[in-house]
Each structure stands twice: as structure tokens, then as C-alpha cells.
Protein backbone atom coordinates (compact mmCIF):
# COMPACT_ATOMS: atom_id res chain seq x y z
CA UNK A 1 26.30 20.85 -22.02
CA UNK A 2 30.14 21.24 -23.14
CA UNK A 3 29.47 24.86 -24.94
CA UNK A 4 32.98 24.02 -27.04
CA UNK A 5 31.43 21.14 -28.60
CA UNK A 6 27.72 21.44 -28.76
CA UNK A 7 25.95 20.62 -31.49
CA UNK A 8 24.10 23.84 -33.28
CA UNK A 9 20.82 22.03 -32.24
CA UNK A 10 22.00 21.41 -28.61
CA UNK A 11 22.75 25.07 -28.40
CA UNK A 12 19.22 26.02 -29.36
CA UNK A 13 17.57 25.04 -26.48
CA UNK A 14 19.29 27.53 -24.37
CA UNK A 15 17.28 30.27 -24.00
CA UNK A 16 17.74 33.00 -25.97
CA UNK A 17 19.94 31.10 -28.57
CA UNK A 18 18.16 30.56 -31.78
CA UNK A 19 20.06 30.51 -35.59
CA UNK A 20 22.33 33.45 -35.53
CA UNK A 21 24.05 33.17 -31.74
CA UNK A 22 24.34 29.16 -32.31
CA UNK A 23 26.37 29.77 -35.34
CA UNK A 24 28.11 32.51 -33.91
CA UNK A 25 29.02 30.56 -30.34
CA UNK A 26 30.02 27.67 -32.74
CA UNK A 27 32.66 30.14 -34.74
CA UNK A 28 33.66 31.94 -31.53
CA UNK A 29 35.17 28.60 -30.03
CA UNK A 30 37.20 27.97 -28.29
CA UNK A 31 35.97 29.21 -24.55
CA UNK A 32 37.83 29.16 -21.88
CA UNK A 33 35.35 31.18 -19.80
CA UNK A 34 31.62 31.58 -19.65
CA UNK A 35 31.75 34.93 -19.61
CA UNK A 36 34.21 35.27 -23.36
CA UNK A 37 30.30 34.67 -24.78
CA UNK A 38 30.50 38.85 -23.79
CA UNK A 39 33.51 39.85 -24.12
CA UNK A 40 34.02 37.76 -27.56
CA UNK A 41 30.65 40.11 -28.78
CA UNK A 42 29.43 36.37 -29.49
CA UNK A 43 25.99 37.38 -27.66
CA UNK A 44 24.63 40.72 -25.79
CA UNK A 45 24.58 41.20 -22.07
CA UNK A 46 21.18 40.67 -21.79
CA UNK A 47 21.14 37.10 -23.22
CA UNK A 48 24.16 36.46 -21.02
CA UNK A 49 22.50 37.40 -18.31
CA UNK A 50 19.88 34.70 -18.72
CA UNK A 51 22.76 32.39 -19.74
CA UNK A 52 24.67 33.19 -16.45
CA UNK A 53 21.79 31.52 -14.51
CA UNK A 54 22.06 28.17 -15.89
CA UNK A 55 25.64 27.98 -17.02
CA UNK A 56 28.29 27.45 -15.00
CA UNK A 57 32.20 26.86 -15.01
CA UNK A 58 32.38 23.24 -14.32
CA UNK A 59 35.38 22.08 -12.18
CA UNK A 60 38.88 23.56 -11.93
CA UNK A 61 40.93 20.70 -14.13
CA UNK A 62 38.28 21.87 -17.00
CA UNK A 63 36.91 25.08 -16.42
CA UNK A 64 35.97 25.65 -20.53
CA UNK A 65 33.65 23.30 -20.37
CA UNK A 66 30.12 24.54 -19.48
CA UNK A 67 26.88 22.99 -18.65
CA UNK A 68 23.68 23.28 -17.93
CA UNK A 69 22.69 23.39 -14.00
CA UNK A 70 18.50 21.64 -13.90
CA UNK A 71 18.37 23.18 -10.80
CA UNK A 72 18.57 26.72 -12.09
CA UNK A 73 16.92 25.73 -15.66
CA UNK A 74 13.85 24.75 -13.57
CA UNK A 75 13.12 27.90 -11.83
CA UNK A 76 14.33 30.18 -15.28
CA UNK A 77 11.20 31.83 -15.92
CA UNK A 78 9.62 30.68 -19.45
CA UNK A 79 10.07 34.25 -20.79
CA UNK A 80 14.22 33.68 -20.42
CA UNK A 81 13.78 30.59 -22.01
CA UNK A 82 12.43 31.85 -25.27
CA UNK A 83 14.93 31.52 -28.32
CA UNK A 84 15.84 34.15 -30.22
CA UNK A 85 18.59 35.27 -32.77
């Protein structure tokens, strides 16, 4: 998932996203770094923590864009995938 041009409803199924930190990733944009999410007060620590562990920078010509790894989303445990916000 490109985080600088999901959809609101795309960016609800991360966990810990719900109404508020979609809209407020959506007005933060653009990112050129997972970790601006912080730093831009978009959303606290502790839901970029869980973020952290299925986001990732995806290749060096495009580094803003950000996706979702399965791999990691698989073994998230169900409590970091509740939304809220």
C-alpha cells in the first residue's frame, strides 16, 4: 500500500488506523519517510510501533512509497491489528 495515495478506506485496515489518523495521514501527505507518520504528530509512537512491523520503505528510486509486508501482517498479533482513532 502506497501510504501517499491510499484511499481513506485502504488506510483503515492498518491496524490501529480508524477515522481520525486516516484523515489525518491523508492531510499530512506528502511522506517521504515512514517514520514522518511520528515526527509529523500524524499518529503516536505506540501506533507506529505496530505500523513499523508491517510497513516498510520500499526500494531506493521510491523510498515514499510504503507498503504492506504479508509476511509481517501475518504474524501481527490480532490485538495490533485492532483499529482505532
Amino acid at each position: 500500500m502506497d501510504i501517499n495515495s491510499a484511499t481513506e478506506a485502504q488506510l483503515k485496515t492498518l491496524p490501529g488506523i480508524g477515522d481520525a489518523y486516516s484523515k489525518k495521514i491523508i492531510a499530512g501527505r506528502p511522506y517521504a519517510r515512514k517514520d514522518q507518520l511520528v515526527s509529523k504528530n500524524i499518529v503516536p509512537q505506540a501506533t507506529y510501533d505496530n505500523l513499523r512491523k508491517i510497513l516498510k520503505d520500499r526500494g531506493v528510486l521510491c523510498p515514499s512509497v510504503l507498503y504492506i509486508d504479508p509476511d509481517r501482517w501475518a504474524s501481527a498479533s490480532p490485538a495490533s491489528r485492532r483499529r482505532v482513532g
